[in-house]
Protein backbone atom coordinates (compact mmCIF):
# COMPACT_ATOMS: atom_id res chain seq x y z
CA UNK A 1 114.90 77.41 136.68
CA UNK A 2 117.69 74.86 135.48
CA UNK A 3 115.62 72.08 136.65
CA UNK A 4 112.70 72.67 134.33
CA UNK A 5 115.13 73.41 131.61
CA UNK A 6 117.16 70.17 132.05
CA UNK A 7 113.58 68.76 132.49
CA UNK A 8 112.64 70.45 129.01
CA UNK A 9 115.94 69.60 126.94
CA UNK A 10 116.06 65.39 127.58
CA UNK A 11 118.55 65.24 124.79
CA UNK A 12 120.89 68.05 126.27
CA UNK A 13 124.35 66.74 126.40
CA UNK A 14 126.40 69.99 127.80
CA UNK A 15 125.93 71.93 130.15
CA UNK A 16 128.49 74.82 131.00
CA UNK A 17 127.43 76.99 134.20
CA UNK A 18 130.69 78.37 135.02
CA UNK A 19 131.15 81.42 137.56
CA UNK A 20 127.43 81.09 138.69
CA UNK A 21 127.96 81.31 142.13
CA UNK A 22 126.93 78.04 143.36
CA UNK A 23 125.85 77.78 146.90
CA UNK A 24 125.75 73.93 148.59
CA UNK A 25 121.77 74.14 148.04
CA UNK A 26 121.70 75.04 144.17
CA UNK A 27 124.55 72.26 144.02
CA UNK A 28 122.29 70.00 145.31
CA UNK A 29 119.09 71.24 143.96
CA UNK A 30 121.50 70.86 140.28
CA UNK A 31 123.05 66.85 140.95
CA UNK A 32 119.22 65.83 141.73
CA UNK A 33 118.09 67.03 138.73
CA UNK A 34 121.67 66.02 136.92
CA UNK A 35 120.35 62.53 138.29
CA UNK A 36 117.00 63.00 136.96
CA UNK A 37 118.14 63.91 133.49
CA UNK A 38 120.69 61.32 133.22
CA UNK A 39 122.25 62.17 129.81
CA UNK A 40 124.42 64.88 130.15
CA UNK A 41 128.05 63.86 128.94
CA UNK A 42 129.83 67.58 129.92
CA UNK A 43 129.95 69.50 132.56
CA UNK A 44 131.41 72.81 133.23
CA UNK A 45 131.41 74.03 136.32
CA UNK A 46 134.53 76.51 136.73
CA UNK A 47 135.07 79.05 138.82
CA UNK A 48 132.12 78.03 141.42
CA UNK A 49 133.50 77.93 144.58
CA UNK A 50 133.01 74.40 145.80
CA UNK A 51 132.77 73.67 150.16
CA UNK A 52 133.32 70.43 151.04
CA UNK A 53 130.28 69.80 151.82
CA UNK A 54 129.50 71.05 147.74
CA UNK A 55 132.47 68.46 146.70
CA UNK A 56 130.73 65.77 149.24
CA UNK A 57 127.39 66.23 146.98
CA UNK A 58 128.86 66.21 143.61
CA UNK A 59 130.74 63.03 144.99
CA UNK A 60 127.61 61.41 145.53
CA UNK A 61 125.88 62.19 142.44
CA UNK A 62 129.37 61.18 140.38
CA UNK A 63 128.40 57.92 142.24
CA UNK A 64 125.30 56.92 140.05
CA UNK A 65 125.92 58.75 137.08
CA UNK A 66 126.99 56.49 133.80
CA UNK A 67 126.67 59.01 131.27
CA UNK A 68 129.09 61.81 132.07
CA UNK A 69 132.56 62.01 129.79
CA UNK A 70 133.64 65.56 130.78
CA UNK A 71 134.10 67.52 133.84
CA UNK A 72 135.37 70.91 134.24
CA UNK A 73 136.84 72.08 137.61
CA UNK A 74 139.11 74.82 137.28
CA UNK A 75 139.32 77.53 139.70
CA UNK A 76 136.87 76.32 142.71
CA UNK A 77 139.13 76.29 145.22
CA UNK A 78 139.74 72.70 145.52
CA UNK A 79 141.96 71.31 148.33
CA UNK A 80 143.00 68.55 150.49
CA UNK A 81 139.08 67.79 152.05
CA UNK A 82 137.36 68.70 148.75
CA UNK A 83 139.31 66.52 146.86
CA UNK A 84 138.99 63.68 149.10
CA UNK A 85 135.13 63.94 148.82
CA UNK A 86 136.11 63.79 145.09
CA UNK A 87 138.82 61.06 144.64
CA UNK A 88 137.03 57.94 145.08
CA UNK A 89 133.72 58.83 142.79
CA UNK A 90 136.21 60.20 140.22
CA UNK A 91 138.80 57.04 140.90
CA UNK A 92 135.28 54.75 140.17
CA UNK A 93 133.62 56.54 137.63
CA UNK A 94 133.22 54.41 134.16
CA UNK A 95 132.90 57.03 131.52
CA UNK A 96 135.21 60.14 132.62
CA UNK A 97 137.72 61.28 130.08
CA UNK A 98 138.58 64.05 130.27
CA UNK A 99 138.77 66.61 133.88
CA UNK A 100 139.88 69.85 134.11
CA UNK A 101 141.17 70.81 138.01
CA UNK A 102 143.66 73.73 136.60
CA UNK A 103 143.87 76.77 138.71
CA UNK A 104 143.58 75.28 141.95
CA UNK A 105 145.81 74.85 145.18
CA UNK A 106 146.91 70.98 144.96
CA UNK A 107 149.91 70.58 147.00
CA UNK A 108 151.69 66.94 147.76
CA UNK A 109 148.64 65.93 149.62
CA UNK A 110 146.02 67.15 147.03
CA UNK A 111 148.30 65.68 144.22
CA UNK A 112 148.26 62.18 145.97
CA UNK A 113 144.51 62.19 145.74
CA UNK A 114 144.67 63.26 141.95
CA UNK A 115 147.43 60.02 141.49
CA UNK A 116 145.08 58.03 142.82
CA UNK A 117 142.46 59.29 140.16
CA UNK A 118 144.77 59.28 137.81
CA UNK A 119 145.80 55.39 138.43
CA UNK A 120 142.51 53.87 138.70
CA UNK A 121 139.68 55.88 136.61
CA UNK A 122 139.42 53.37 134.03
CA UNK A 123 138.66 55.68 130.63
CA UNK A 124 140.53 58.77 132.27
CA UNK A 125 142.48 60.15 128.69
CA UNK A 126 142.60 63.89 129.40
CA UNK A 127 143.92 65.81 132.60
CA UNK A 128 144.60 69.42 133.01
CA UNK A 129 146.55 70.01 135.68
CA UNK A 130 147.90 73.68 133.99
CA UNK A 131 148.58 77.12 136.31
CA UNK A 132 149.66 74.67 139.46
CA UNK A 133 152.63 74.99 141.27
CA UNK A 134 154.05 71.62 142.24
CA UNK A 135 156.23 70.37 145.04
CA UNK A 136 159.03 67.91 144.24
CA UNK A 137 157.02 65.44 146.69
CA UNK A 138 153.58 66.41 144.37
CA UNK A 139 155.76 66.08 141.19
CA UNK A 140 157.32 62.64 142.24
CA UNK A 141 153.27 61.21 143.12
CA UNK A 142 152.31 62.44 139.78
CA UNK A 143 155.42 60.95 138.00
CA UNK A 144 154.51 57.49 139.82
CA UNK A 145 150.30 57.76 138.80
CA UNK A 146 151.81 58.62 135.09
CA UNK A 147 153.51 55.26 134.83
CA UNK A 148 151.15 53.19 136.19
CA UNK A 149 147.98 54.66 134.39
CA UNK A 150 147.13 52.51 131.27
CA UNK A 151 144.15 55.51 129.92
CA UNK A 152 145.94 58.67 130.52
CA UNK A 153 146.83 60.20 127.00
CA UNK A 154 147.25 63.86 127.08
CA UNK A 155 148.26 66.11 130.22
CA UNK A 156 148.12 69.63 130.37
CA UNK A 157 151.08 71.09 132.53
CA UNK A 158 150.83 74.58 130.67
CA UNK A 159 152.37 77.61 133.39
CA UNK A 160 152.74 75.33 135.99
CA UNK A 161 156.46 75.64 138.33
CA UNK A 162 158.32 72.44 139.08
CA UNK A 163 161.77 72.73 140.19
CA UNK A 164 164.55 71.07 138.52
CA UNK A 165 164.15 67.92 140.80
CA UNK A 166 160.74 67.56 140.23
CA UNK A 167 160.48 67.99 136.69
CA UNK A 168 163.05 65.53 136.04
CA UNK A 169 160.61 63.29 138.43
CA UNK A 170 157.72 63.56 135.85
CA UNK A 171 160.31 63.54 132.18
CA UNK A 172 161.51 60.53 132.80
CA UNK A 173 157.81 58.88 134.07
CA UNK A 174 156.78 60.47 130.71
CA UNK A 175 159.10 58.97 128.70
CA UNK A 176 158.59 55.46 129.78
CA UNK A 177 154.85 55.45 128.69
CA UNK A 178 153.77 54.82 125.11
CA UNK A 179 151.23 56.40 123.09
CA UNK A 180 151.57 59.30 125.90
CA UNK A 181 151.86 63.21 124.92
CA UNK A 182 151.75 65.98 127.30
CA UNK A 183 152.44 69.82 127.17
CA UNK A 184 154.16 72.27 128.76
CA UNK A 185 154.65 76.02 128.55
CA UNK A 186 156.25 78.77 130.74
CA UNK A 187 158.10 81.79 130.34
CA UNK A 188 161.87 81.75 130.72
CA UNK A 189 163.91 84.59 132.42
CA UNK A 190 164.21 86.31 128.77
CA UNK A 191 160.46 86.56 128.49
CA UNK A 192 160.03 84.00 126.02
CA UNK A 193 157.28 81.11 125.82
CA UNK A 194 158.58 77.84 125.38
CA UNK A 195 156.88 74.61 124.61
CA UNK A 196 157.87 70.84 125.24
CA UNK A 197 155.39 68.46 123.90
């Protein structure tokens, strides 16, 4: 049982149960003890396939934890009603740095949500936002949260599809921030992998 082994391991700091199937019960039956334990800094919880309802109870535990720095939410299916269960705990949360949401379907409303993350979590350094395909209206929200955040150091954009339009949205947001890096590769026409850091 994770429970007794989170109750067993009090100085456990990670804790990666990716593709494990999660139902809304184990997700709960995992934030109380989560709560309980009260010291773990990562989490990895990829390829779980969150409900709303399972985004609505890791909302609430992100609510009273202080200890976690890491969270890992690629591939779970995350959309528009998921990640509004998810914005404002995230948006609040005082230790987050880095969050992983690659892999899912975040379209212009989904990417407004991750803005408003972006904007207000206050130690937010590290965002992955890599295999997404972004509309110009997504890239021009994410452009705006990119200016405006004063944490954000390092995003992700790896295999992602703007179009002309949009990209030029976030490269000129980019270049306007200091101390800001972020990375980008694709596959051109040719076949070839480029990178623009």
């Amino acid at each position: 049982m994770l429970s007794e082994y989170l109750y067993r391991n009090p100085d456990l700091h990670s804790l990666d149960i990716g593709a494990n199937s999660f139902d809304e019960a184990g997700l709960q039956s995992l934030c109380s003890s989560l709560q309980k334990h009260g010291n773990i800094r990562s989490l990895y919880l990829w390829a779980n396939s969150l409900t709303v309802r399972s985004c609505e109870i890791l909302g609430t535990w992100l609510e009273s934890d202080k200890a976690l720095r890491t969270l890992n939410l690629a591939g779970t299916g995350l959309g528009e009603r998921g990640l509004s269960k998810l914005a404002s705990p995230l948006s609040k949360h005082k230790s987050l740095q880095s969050l992983n949401i690659c892999s899912n379907k975040i379209g212009s409303l989904e990417m407004r949500l991750v803005a408003r993350v972006i904007q207000n979590c206050p130690e937010l350094f590290q965002l992955d936002l890599s295999h997404i395909e972004f509309t110009d209206l997504g890239a021009l929200n994410l452009a705006a949260a990119v200016t405006h955040s004063e944490a954000l150091g390092y995003l992700n954009l790896d295999y992602t599809r703007f179009s002309k339009t949009g990209l030029n949205y976030f490269y000129h947001a980019a270049r306007r921030r200091q101390s800001f890096s972020w990375s980008m590769m694709f596959h051109s026409q040719s076949g070839l992998s480029k990178t623009i850091i």
